[in-house]
Protein backbone atom coordinates (compact mmCIF):
# COMPACT_ATOMS: atom_id res chain seq x y z
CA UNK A 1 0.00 0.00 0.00
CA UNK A 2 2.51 2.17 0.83
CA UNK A 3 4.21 2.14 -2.85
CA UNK A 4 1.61 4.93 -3.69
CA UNK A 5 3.32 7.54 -1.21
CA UNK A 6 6.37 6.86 -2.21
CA UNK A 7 4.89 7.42 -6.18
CA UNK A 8 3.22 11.00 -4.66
CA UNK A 9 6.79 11.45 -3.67
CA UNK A 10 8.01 10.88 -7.11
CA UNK A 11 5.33 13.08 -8.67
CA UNK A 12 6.37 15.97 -6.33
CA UNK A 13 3.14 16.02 -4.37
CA UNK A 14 3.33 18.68 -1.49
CA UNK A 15 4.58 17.39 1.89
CA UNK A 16 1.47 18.10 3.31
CA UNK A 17 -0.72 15.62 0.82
CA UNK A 18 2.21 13.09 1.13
CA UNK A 19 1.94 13.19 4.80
CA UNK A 20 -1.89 12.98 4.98
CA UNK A 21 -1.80 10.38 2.51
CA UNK A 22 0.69 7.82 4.37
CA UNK A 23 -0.94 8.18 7.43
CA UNK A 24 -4.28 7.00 6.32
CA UNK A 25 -2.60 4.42 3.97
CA UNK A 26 -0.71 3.34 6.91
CA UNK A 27 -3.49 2.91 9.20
CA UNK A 28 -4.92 1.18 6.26
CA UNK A 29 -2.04 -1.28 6.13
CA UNK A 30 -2.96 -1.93 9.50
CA UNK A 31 -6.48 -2.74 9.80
CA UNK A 32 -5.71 -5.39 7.29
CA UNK A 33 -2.81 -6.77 8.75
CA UNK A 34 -0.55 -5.98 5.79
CA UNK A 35 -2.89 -7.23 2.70
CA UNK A 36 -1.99 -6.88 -0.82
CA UNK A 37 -4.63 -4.58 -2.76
CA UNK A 38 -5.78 -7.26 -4.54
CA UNK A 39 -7.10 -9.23 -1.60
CA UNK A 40 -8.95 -5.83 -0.38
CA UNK A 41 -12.40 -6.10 -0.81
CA UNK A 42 -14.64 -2.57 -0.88
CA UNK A 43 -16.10 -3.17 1.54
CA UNK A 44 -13.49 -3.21 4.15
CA UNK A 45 -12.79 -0.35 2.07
CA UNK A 46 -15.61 1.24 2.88
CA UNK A 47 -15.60 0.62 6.76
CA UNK A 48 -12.15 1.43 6.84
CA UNK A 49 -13.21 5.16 5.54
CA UNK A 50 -15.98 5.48 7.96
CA UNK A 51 -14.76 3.75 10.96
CA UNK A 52 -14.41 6.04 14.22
CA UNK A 53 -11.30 8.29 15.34
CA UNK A 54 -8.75 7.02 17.78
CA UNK A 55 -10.55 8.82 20.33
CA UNK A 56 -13.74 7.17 19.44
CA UNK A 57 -15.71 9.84 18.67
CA UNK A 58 -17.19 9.74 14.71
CA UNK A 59 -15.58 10.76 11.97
CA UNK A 60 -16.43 13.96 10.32
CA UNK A 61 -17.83 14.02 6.77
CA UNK A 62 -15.36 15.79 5.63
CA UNK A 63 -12.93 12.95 7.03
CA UNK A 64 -14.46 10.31 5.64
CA UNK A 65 -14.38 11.92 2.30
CA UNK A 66 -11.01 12.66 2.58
CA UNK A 67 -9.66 8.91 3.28
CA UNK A 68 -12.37 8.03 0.54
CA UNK A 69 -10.40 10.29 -2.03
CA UNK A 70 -7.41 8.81 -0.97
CA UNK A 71 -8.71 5.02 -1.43
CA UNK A 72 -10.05 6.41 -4.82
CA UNK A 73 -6.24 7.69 -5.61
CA UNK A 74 -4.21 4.40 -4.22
CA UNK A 75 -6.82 2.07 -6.00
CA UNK A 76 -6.22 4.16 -9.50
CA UNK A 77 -2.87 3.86 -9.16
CA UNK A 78 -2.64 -0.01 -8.22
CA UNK A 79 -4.32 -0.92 -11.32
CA UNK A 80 -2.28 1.64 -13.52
CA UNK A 81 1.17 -0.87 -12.06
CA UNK A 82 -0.30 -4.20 -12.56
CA UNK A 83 -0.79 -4.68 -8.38
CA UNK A 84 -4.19 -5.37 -8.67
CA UNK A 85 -6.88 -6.04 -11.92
CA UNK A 86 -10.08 -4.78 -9.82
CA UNK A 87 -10.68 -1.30 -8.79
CA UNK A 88 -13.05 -1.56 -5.17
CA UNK A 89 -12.34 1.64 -4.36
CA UNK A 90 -14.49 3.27 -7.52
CA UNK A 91 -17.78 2.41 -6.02
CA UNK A 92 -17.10 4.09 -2.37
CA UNK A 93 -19.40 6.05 -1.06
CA UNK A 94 -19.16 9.51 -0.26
CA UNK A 95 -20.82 11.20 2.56
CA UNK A 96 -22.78 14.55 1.89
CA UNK A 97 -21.25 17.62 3.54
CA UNK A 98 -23.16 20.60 5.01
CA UNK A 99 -23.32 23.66 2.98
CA UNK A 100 -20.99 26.05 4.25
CA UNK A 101 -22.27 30.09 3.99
CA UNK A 102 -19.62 32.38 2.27
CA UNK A 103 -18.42 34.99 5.03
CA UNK A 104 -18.54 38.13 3.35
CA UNK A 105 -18.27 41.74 3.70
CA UNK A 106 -21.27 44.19 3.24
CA UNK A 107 -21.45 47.29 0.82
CA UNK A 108 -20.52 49.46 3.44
CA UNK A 109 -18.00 47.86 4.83
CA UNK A 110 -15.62 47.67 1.65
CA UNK A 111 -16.72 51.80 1.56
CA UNK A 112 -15.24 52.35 5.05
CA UNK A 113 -11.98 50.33 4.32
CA UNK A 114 -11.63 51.70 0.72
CA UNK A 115 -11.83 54.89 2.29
CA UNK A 116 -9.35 53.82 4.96
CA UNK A 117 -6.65 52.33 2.61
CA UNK A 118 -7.15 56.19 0.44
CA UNK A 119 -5.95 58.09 3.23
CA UNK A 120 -2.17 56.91 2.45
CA UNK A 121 -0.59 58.69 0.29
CA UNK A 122 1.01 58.35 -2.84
CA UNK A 123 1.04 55.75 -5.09
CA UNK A 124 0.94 53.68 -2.39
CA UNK A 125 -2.72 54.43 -1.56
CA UNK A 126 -3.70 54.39 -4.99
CA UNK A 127 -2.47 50.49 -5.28
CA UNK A 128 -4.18 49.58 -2.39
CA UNK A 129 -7.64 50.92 -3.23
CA UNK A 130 -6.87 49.42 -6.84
CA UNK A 131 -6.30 45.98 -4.66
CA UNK A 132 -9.89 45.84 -3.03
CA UNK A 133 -11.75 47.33 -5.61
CA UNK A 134 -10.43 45.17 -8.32
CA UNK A 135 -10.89 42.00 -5.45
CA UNK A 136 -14.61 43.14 -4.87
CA UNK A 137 -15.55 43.52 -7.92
CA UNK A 138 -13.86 40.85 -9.72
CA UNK A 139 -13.97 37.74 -6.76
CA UNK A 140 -10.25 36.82 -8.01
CA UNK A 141 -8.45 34.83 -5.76
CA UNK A 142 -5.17 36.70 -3.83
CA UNK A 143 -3.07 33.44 -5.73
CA UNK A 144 -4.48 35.15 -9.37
CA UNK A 145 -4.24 38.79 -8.76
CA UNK A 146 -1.09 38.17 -7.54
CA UNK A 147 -0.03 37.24 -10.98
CA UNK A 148 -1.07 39.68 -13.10
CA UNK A 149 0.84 41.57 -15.44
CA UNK A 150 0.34 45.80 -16.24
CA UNK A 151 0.15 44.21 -20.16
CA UNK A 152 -3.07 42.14 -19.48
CA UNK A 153 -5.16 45.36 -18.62
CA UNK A 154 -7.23 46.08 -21.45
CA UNK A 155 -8.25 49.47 -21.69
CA UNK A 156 -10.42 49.71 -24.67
CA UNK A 157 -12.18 46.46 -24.39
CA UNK A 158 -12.63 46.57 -20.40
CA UNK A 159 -10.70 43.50 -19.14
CA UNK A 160 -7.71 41.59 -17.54
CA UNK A 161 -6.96 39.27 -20.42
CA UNK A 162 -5.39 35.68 -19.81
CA UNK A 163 -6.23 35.39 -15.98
CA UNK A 164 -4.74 32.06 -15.01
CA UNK A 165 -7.48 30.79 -12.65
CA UNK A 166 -8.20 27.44 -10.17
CA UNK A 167 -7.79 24.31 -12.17
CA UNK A 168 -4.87 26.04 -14.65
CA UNK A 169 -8.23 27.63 -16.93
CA UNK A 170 -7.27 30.90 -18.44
CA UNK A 171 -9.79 33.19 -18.37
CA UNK A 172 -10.80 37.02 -19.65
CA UNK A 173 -12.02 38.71 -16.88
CA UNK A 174 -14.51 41.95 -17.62
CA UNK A 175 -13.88 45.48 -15.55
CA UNK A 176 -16.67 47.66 -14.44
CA UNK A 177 -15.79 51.49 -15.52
CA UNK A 178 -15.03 52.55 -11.48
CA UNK A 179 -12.70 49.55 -11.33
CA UNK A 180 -11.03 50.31 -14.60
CA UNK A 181 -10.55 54.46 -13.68
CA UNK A 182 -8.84 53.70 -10.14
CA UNK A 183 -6.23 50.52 -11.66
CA UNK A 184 -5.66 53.18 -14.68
CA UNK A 185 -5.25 56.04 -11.65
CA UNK A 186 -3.24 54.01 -10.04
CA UNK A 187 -0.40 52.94 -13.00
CA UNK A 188 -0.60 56.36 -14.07
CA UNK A 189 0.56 57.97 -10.35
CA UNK A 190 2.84 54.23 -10.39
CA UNK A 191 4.52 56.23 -14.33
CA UNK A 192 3.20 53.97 -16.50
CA UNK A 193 5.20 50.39 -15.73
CA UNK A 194 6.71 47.90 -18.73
CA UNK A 195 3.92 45.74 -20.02
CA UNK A 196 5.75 42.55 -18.26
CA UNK A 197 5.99 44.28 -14.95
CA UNK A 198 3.19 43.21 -12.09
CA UNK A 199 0.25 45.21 -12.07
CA UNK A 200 -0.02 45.51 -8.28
CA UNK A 201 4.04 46.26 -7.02
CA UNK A 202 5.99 47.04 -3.84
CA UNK A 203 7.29 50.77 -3.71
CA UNK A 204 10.72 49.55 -5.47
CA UNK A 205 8.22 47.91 -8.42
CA UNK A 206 8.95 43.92 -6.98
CA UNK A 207 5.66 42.15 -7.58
CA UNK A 208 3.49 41.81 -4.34
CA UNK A 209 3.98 38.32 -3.19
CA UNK A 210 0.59 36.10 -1.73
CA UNK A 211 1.86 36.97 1.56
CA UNK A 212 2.39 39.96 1.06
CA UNK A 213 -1.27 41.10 0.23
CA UNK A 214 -2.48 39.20 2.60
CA UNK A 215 -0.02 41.21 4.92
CA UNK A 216 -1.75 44.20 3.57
CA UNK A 217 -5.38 43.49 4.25
């Protein structure tokens, strides 16, 4: 069982999914007392991905979907290297989470703290009210408007062109008027930047890391 970490290692997987991923596999390995995959049935799959925490309280939905992804994963890749000709782990069943309600801010909220982040001054101020109105208006995520370049602004047709978003799409992105006046505002009091540089910048013109927005806010 525990070939597939060391293939998530190989692949480059984060440390974090390699490390969630052995330790379920290796409570996996066991609860069945060392089995080969092909012996596995699904359903001791299935109990295995359901069965209470250590501390014998139930596991979470979002737990048992987790290991069940995980299953889903090892399975895959047991057929893919010949370990095993049947695939139990397809047919698992997935528990229904509870809808979770976006946190958000109201109207006048994001008026108070644009208003707050314009009292800087400088170009300084300008970029930061061109941060949250271009975050409001647009629901980009701090990952893709971290990444965007002065040359995808589109004046005349109104958008950020080629937005790399979630799941590697690339997208066009439109820009209401307000939004479009304060990012030009902004570049203009910034002296027009190359096309290549990052649209939002430190004061020496270094693109603004993730961290550092978030730092920001």
């Amino acid at each position: 069982l525990l070939t597939f970490v060391e293939h998530l290692r190989t692949i480059q997987q984060s440390p974090l999914t390699i490390r969630r991923y052995g330790d379920i596999l290796k409570e996996l390995d066991a609860a069945v007392s060392g089995a080969s995959p092909a012996s596995i049935s699904r359903a001791a799959l299935q109990r295995f991905a359901s069965c209470p925490r250590t501390d014998g309280r139930s596991r979470s939905p979002a737990g048992v979907n987790l290991r069940v992804a995980v299953l889903r994963a090892a399975w895959k890749f047991f057929v893919a290297e010949g370990l095993t000709s049947t695939n139990p782990a397809a047919e698992l069943v997935s528990v229904p989470e509870p809808r979770r309600i976006p946190k958000f801010l109201t109207s006048a909220e994001v008026r108070r703290l644009v208003d707050h982040a314009a009292t800087r001054r400088g170009a300084l101020a300008a970029r930061n009210v061109g941060l949250l109105i271009c975050f409001w208006q647009t629901a980009l995520r701090v990952s893709e408007v971290a990444s965007i370049t002065v040359g995808q602004l589109d004046h005349e047709a109104k958008l950020l062109r080629d937005v790399r978003v979630k799941g590697g799409h690339v997208l066009d992105v439109a820009l209401s008027d307000e939004t479009l006046s304060v990012l030009v505002r902004y570049l203009r009091e910034r002296g027009v930047p190359a096309k290549s540089a990052a649209l939002f910048a430190r004061a020496d013109g270094e693109r603004l890391s993730v961290r550092a927005i978030q730092a920001i806010f």
